[in-house]
PDB file of N, CA and C in Angstrom:
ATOM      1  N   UNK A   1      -2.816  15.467   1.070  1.00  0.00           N
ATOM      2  CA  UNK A   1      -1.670  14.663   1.427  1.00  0.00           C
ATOM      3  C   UNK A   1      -0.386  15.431   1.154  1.00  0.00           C
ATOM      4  N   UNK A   2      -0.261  16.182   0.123  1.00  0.00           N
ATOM      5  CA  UNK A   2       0.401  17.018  -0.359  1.00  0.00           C
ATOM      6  C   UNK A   2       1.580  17.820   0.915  1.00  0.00           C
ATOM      7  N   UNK A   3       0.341  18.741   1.357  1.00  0.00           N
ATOM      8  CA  UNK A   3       0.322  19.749   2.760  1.00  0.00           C
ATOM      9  C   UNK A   3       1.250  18.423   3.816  1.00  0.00           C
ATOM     10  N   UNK A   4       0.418  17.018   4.064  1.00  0.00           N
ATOM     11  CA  UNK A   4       1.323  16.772   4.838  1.00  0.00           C
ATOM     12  C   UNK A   4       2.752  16.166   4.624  1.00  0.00           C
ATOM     13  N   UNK A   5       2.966  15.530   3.775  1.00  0.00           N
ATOM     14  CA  UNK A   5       4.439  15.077   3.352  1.00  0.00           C
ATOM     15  C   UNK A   5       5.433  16.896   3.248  1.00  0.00           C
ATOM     16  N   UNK A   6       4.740  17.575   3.344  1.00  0.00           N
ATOM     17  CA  UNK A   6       5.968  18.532   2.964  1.00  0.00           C
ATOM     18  C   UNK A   6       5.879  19.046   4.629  1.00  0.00           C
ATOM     19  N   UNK A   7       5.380  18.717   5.756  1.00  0.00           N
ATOM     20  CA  UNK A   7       5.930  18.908   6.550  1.00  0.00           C
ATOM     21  C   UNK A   7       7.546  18.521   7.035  1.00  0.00           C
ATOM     22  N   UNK A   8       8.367  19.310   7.727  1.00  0.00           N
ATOM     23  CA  UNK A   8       9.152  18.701   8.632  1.00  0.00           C
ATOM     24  C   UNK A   8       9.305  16.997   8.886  1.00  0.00           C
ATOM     25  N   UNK A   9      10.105  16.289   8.607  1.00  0.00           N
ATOM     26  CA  UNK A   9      10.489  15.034   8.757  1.00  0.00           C
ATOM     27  C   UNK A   9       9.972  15.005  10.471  1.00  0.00           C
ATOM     28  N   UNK A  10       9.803  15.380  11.516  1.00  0.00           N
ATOM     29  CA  UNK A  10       9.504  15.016  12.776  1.00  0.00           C
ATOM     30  C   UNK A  10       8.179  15.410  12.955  1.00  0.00           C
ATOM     31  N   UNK A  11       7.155  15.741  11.871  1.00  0.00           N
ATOM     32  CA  UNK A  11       5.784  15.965  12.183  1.00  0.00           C
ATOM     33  C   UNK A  11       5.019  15.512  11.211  1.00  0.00           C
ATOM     34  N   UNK A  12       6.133  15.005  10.189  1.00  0.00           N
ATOM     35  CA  UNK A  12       5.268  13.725   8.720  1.00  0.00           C
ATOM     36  C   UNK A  12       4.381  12.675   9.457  1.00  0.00           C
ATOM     37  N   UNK A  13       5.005  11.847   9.632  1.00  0.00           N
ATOM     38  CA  UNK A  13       4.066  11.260  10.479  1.00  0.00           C
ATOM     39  C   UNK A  13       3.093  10.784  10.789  1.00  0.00           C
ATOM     40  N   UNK A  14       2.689  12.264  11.381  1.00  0.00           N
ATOM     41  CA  UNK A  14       1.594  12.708  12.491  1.00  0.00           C
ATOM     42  C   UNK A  14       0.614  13.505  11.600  1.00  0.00           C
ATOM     43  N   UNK A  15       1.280  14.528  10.676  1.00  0.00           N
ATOM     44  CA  UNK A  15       0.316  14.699   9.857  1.00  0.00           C
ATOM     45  C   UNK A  15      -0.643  13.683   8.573  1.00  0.00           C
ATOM     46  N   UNK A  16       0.636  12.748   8.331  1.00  0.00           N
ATOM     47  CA  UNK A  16      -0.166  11.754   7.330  1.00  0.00           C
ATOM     48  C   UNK A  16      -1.197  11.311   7.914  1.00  0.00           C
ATOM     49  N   UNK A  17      -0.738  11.095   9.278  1.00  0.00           N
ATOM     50  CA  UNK A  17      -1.848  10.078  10.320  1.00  0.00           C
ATOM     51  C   UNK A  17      -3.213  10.764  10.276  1.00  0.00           C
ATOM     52  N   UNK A  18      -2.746  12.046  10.206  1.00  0.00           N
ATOM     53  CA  UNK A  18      -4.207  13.062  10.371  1.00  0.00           C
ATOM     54  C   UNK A  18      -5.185  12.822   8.987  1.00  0.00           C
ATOM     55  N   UNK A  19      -4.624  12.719   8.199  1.00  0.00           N
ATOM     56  CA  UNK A  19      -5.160  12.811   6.849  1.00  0.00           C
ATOM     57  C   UNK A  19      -5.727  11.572   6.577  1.00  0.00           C
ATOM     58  N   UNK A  20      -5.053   9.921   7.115  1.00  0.00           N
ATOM     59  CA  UNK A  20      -5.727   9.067   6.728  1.00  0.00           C
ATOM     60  C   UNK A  20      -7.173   8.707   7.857  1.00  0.00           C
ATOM     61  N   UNK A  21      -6.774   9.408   8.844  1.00  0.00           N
ATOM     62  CA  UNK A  21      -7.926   9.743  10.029  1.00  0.00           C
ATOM     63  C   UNK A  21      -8.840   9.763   9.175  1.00  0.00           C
ATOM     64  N   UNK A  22      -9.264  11.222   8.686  1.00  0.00           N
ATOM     65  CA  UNK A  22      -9.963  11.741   8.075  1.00  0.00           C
ATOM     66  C   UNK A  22     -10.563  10.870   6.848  1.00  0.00           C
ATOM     67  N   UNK A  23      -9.779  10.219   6.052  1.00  0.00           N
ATOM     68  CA  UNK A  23     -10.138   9.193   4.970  1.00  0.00           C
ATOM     69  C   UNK A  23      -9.515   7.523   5.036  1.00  0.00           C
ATOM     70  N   UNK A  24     -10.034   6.930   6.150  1.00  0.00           N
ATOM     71  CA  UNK A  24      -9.647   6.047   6.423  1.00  0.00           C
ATOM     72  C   UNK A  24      -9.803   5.042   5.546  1.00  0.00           C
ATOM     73  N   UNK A  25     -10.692   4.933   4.077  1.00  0.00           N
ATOM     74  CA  UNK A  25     -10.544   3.442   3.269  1.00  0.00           C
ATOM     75  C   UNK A  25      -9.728   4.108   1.858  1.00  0.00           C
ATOM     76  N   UNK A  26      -8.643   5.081   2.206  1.00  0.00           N
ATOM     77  CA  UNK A  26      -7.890   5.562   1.510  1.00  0.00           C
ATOM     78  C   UNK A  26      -6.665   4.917   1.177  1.00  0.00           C
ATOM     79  N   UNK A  27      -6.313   3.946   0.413  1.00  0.00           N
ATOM     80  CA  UNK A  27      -5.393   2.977   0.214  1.00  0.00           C
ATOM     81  C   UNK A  27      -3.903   3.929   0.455  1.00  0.00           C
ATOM     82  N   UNK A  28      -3.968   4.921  -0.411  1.00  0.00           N
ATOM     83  CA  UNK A  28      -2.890   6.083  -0.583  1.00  0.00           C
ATOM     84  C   UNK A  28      -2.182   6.713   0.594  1.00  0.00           C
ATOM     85  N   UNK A  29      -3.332   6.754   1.677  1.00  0.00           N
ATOM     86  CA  UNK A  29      -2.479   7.310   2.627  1.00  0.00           C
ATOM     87  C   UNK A  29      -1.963   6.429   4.003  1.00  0.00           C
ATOM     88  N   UNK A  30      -2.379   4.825   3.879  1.00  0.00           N
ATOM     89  CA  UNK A  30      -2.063   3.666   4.190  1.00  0.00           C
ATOM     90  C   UNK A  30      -0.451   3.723   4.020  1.00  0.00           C
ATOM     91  N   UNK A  31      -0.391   3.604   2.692  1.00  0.00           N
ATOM     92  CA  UNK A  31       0.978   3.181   2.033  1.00  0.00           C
ATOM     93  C   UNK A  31       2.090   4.468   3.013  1.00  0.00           C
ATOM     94  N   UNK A  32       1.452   5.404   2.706  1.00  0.00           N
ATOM     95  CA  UNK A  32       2.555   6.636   3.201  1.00  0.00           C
ATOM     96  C   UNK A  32       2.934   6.328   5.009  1.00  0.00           C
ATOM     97  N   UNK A  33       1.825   6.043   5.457  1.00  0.00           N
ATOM     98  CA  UNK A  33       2.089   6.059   6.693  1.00  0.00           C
ATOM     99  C   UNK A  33       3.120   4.289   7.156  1.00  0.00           C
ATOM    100  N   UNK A  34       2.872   3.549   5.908  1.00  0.00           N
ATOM    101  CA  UNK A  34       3.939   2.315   5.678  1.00  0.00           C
ATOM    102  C   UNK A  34       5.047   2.716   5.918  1.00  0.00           C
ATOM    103  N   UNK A  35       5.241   3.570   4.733  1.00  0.00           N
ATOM    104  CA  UNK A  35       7.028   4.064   4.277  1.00  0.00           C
ATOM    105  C   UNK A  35       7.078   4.896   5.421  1.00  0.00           C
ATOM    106  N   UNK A  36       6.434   5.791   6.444  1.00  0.00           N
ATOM    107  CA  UNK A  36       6.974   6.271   7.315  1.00  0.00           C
ATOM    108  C   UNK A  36       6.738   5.467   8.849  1.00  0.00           C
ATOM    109  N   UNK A  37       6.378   4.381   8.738  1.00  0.00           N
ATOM    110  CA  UNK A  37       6.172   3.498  10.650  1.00  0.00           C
ATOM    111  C   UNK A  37       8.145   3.558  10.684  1.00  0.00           C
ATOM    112  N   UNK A  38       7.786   3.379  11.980  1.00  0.00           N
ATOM    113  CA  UNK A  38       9.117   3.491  12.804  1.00  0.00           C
ATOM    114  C   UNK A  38       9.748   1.943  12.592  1.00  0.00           C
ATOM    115  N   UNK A  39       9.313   0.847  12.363  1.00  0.00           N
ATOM    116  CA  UNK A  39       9.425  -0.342  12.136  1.00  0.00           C
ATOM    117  C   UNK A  39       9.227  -1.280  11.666  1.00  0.00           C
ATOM    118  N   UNK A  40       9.605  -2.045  11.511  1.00  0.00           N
ATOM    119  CA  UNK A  40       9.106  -3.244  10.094  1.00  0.00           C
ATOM    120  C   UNK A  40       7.398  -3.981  10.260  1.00  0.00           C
ATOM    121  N   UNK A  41       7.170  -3.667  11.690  1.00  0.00           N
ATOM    122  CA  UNK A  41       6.193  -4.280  12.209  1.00  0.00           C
ATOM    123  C   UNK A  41       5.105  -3.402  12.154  1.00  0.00           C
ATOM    124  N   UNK A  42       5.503  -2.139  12.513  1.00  0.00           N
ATOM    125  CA  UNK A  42       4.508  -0.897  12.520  1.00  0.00           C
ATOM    126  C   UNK A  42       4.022  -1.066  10.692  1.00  0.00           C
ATOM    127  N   UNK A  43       5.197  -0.931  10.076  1.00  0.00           N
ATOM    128  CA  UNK A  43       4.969  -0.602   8.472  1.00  0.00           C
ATOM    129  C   UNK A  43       3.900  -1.995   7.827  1.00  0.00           C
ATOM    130  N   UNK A  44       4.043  -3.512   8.630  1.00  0.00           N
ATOM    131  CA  UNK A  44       3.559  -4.393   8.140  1.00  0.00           C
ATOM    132  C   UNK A  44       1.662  -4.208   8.435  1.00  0.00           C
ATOM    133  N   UNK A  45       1.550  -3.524   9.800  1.00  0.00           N
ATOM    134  CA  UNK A  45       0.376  -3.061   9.759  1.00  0.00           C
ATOM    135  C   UNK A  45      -0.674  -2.434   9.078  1.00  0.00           C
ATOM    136  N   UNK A  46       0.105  -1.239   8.952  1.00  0.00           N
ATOM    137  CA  UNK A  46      -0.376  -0.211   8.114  1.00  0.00           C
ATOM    138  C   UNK A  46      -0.130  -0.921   6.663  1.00  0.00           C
ATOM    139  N   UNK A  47       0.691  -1.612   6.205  1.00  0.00           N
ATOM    140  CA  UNK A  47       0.538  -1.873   4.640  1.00  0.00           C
ATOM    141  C   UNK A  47      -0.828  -2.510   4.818  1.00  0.00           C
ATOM    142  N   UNK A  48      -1.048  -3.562   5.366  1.00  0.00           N
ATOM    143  CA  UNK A  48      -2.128  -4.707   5.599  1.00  0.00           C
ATOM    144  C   UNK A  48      -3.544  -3.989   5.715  1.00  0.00           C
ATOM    145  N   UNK A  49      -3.371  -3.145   6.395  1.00  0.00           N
ATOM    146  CA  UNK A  49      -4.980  -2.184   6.447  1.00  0.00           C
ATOM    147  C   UNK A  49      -5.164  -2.097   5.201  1.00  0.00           C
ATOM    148  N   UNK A  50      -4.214  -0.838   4.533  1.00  0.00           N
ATOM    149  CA  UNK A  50      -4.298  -0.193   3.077  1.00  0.00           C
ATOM    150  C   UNK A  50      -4.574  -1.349   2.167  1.00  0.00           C
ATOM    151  N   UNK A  51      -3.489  -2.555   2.019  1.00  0.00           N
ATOM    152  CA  UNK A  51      -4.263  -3.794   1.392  1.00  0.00           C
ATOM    153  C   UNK A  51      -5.607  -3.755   1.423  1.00  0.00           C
ATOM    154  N   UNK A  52      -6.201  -4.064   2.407  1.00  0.00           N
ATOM    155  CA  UNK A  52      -7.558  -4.775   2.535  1.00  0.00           C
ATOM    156  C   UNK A  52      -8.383  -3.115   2.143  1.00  0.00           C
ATOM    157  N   UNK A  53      -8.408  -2.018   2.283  1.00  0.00           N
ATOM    158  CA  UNK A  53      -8.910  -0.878   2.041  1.00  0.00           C
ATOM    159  C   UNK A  53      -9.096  -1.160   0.436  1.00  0.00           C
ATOM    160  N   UNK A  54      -7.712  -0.755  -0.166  1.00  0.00           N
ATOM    161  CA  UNK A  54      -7.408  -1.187  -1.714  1.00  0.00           C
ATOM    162  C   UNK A  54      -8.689  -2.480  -1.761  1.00  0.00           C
ATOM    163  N   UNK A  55      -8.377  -3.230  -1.115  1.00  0.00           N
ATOM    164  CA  UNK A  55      -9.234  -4.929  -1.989  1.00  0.00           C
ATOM    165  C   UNK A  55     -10.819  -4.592  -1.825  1.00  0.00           C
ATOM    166  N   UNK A  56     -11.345  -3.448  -1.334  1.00  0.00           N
ATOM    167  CA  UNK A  56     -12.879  -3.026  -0.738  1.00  0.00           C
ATOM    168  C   UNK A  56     -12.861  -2.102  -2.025  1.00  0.00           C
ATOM    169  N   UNK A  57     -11.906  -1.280  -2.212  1.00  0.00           N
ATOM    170  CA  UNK A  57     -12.128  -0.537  -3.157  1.00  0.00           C
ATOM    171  C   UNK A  57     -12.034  -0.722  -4.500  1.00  0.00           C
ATOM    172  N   UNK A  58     -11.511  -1.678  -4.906  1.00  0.00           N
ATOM    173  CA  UNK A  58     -11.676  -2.539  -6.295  1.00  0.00           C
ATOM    174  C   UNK A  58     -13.014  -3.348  -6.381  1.00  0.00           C
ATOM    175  N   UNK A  59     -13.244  -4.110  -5.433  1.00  0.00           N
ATOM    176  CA  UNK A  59     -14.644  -4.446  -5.329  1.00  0.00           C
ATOM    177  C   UNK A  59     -15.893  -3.552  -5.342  1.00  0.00           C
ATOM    178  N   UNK A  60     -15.966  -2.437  -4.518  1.00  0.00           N
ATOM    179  CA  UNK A  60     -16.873  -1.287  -4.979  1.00  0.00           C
ATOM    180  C   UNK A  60     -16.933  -1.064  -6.256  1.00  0.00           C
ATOM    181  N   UNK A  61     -15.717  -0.969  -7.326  1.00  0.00           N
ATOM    182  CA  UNK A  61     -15.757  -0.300  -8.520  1.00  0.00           C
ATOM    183  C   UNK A  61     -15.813  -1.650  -9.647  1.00  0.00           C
ATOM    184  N   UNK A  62     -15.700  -2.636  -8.966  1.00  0.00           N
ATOM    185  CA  UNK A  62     -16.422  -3.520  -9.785  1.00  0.00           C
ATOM    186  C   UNK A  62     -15.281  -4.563 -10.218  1.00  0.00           C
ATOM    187  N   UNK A  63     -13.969  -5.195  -9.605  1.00  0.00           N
ATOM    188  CA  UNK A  63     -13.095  -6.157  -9.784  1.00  0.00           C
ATOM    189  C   UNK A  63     -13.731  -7.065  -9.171  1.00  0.00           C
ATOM    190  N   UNK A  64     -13.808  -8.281  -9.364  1.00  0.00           N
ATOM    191  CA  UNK A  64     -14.034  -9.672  -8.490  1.00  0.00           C
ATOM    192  C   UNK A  64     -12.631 -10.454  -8.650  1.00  0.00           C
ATOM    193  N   UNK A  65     -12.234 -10.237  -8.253  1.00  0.00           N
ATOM    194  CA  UNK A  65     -10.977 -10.143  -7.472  1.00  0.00           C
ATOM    195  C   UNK A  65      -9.665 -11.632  -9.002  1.00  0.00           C
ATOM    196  N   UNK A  66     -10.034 -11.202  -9.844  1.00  0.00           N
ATOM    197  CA  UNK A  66      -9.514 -11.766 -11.056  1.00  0.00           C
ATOM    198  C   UNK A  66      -9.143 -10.434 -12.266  1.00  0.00           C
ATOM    199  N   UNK A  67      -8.406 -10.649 -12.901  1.00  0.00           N
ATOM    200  CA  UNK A  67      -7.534  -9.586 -13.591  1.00  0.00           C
ATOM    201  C   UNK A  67      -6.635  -8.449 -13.441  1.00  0.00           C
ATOM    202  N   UNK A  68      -6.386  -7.675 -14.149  1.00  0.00           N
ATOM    203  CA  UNK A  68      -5.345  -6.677 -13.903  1.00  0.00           C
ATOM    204  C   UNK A  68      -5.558  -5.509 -12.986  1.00  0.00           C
ATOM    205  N   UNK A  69      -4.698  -5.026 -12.508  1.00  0.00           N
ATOM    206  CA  UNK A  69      -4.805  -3.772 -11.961  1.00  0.00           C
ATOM    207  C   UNK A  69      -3.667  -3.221 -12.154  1.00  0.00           C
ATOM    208  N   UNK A  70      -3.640  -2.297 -12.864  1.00  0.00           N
ATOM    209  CA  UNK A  70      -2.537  -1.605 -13.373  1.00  0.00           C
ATOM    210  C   UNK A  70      -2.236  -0.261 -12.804  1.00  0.00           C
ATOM    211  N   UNK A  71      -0.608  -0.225 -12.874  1.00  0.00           N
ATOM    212  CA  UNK A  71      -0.093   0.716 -11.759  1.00  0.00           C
ATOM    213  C   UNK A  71      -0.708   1.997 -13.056  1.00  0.00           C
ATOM    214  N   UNK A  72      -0.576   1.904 -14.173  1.00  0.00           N
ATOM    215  CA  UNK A  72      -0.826   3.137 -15.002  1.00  0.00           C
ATOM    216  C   UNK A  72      -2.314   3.553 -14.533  1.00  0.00           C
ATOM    217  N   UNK A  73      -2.997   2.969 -13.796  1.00  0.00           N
ATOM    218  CA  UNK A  73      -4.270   3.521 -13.471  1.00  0.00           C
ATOM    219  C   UNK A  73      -4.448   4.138 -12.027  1.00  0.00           C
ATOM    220  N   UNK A  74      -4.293   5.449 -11.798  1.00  0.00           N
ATOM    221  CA  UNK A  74      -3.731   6.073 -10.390  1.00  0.00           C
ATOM    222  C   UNK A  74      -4.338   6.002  -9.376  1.00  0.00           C
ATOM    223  N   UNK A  75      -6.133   6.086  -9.411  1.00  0.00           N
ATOM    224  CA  UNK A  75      -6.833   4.731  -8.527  1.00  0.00           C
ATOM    225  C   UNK A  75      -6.257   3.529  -8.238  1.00  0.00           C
ATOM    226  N   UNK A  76      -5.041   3.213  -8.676  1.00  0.00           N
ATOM    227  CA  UNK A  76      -4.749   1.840  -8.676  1.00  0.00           C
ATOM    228  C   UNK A  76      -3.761   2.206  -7.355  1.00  0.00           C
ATOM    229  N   UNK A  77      -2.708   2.810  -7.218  1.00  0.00           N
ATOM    230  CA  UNK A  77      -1.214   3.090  -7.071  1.00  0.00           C
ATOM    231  C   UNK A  77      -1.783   2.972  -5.358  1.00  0.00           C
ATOM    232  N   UNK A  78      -2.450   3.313  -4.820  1.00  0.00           N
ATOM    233  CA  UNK A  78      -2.437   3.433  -3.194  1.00  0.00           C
ATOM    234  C   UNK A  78      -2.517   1.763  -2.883  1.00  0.00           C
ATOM    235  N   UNK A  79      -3.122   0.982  -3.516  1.00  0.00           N
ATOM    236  CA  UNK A  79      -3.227  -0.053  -3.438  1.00  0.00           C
ATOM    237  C   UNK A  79      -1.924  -1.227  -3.660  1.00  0.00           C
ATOM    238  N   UNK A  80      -1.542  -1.011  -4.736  1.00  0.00           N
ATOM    239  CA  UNK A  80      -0.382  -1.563  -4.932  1.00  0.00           C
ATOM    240  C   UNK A  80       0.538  -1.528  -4.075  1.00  0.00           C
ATOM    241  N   UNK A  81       0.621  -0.159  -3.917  1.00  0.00           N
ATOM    242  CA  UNK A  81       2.470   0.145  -3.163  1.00  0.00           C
ATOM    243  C   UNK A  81       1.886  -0.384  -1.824  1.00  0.00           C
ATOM    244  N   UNK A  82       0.687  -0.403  -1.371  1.00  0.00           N
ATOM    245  CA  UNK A  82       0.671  -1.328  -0.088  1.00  0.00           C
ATOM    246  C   UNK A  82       0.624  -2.616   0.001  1.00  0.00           C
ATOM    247  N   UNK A  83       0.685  -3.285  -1.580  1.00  0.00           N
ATOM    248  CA  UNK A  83       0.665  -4.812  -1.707  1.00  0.00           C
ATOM    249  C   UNK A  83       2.241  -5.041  -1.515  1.00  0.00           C
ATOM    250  N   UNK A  84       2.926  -4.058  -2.175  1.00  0.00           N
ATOM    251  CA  UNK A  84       3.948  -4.008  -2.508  1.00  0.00           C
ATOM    252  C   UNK A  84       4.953  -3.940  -0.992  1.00  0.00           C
ATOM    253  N   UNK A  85       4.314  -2.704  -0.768  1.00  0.00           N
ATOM    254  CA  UNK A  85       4.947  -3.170   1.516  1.00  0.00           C
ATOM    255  C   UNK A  85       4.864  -4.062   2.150  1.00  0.00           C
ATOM    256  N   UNK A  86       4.082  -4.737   1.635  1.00  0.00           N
ATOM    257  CA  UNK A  86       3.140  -5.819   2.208  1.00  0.00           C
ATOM    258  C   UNK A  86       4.572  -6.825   2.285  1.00  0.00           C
ATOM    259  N   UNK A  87       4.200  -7.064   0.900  1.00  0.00           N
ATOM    260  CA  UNK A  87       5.602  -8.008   0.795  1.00  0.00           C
ATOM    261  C   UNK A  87       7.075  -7.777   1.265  1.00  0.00           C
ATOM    262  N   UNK A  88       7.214  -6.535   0.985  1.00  0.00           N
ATOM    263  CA  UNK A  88       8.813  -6.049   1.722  1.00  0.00           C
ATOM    264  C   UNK A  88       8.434  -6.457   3.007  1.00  0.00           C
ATOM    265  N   UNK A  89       7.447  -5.832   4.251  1.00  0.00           N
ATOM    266  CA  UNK A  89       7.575  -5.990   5.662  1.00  0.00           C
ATOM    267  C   UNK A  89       7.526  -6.946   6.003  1.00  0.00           C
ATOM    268  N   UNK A  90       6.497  -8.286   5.240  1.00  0.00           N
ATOM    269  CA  UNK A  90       6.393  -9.700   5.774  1.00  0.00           C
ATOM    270  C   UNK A  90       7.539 -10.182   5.607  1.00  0.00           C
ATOM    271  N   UNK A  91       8.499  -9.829   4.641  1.00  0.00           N
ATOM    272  CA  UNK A  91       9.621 -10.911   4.660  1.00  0.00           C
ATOM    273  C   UNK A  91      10.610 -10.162   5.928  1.00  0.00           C
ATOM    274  N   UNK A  92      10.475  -9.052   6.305  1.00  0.00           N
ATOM    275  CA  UNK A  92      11.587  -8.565   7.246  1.00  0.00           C
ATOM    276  C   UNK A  92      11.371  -8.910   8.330  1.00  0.00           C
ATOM    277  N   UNK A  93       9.633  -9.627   8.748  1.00  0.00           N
ATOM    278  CA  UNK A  93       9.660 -10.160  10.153  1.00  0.00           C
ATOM    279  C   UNK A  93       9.478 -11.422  10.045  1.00  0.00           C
ATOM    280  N   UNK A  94       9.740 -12.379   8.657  1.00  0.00           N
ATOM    281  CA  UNK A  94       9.766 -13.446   8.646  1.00  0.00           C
ATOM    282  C   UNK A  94       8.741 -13.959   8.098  1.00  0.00           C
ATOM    283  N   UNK A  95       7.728 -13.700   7.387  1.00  0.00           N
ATOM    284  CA  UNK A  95       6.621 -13.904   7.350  1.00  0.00           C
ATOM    285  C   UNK A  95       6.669 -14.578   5.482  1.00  0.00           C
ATOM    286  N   UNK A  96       7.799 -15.301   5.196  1.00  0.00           N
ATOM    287  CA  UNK A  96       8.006 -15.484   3.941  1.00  0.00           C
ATOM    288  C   UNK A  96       7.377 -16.157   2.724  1.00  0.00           C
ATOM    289  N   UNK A  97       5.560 -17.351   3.602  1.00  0.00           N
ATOM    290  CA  UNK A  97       5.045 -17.184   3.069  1.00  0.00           C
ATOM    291  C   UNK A  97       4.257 -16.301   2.430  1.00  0.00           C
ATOM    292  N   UNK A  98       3.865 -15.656   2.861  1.00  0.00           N
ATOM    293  CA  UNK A  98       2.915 -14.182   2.697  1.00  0.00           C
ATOM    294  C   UNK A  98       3.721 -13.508   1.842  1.00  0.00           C
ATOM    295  N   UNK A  99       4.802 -12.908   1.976  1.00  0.00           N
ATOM    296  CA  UNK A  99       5.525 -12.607   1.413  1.00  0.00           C
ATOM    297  C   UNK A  99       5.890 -12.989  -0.284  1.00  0.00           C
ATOM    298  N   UNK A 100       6.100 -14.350  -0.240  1.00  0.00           N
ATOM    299  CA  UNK A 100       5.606 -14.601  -1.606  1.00  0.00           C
ATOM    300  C   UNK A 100       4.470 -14.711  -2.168  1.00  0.00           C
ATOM    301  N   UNK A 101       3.073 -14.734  -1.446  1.00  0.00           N
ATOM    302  CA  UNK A 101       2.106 -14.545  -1.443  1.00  0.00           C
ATOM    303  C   UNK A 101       1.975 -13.325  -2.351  1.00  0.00           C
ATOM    304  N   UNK A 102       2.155 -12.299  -2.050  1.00  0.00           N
ATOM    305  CA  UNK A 102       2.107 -10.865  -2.298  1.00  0.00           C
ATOM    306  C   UNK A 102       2.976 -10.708  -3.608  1.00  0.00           C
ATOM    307  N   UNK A 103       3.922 -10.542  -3.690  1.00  0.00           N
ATOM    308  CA  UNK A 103       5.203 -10.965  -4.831  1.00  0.00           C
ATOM    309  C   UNK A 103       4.118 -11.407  -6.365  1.00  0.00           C
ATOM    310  N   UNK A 104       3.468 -12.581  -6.054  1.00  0.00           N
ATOM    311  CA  UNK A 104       3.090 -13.608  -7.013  1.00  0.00           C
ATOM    312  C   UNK A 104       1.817 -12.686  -7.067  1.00  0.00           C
ATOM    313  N   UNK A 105       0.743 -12.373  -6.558  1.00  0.00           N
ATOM    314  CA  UNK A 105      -0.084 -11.592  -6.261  1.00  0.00           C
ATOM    315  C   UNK A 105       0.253  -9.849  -7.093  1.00  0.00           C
ATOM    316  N   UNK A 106       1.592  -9.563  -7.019  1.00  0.00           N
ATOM    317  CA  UNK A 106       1.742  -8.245  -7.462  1.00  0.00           C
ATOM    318  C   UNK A 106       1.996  -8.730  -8.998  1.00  0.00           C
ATOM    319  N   UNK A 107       2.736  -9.800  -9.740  1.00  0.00           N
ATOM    320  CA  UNK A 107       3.275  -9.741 -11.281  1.00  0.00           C
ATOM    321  C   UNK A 107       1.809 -10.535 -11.957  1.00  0.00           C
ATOM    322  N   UNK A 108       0.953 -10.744 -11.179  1.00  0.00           N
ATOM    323  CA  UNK A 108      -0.442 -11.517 -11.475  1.00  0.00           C
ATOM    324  C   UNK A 108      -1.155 -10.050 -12.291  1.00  0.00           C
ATOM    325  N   UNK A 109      -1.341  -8.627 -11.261  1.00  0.00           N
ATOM    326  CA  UNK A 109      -2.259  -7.670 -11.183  1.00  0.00           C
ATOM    327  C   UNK A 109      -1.336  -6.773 -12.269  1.00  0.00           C
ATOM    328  N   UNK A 110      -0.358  -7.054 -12.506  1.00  0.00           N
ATOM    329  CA  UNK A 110       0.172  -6.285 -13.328  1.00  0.00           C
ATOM    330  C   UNK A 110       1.725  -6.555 -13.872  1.00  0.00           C
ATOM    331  N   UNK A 111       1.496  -7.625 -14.790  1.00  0.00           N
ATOM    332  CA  UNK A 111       2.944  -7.910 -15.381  1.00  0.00           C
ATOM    333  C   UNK A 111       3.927  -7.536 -15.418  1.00  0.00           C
ATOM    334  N   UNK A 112       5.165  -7.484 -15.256  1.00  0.00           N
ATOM    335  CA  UNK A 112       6.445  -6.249 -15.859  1.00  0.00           C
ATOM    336  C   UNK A 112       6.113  -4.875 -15.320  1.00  0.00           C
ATOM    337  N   UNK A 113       5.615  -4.912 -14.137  1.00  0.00           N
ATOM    338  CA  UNK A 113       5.863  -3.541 -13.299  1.00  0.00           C
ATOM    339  C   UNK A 113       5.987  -4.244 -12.087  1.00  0.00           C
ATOM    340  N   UNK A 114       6.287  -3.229 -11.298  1.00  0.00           N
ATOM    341  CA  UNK A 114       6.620  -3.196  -9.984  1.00  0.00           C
ATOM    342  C   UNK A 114       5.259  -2.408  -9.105  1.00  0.00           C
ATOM    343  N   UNK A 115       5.852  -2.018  -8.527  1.00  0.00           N
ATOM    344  CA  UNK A 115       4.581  -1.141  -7.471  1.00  0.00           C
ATOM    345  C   UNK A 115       4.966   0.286  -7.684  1.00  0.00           C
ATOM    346  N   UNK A 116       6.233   0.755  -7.824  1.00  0.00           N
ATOM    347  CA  UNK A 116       6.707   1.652  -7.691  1.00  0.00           C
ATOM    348  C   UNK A 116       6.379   2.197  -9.392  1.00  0.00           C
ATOM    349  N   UNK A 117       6.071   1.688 -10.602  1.00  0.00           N
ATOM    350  CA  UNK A 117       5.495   1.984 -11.539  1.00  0.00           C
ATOM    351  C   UNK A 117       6.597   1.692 -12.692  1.00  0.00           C
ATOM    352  N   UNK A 118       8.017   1.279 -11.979  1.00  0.00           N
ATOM    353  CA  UNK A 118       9.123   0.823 -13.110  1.00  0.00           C
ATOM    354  C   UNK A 118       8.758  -0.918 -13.471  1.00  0.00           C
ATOM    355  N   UNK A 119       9.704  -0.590 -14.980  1.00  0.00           N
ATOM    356  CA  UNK A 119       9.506  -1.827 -15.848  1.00  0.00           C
ATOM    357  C   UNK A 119      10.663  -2.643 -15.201  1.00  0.00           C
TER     358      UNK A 119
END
């Protein structure tokens, strides 16, 4: 992922895109291709995949879908910051239940953080 974020701003993108190709139940590279969609709608997509990727991949490793998930755990972080888009994009196309949905959903999985890993 590395290789592609340090591309050129007009071929980020396209390379993230390549990378989550390649590892598609990759919560991490969900989120990136969030923060880079062209639109609130594009970004609400891609958060929503990475969500549900993230919620397969806590379940594989053994969450039933009750307790913490903490941003200090870096398995954790691809997941979050797409819970965390989640909520930014639903409220920008209106979607304000969900939106708090997600919100209430993020201080549930991890108290006094954010997504972004601040207190």
């Amino acid at each position: 992922m590395g290789a592609a974020l340090a591309r050129p701003a007009s071929q980020r993108r396209e390379a993230v895109a390549s990378v989550v190709r390649a590892h598609p139940d990759w919560s991490e590279g969900w989120a990136e291709l969030g923060t880079l969609a062209p639109d609130d709608l594009d970004a609400y997509a891609y958060f929503r995949v990475g969500y549900h990727r993230g919620l397969d991949a806590l379940r594989k490793a053994g969450w039933r879908g009750s307790g913490y998930v903490r941003w200090s755990v870096p398995e954790n972080r691809g997941f979050l910051r797409c819970l965390a888009g989640l909520e930014r994009a639903a409220r920008s196309i209106g979607e304000t239940d969900e939106a708090e949905r997600c919100a209430v959903f993020l201080r549930q999985l991890d108290p006094g953080r954010t997504a972004d890993g601040a207190r």
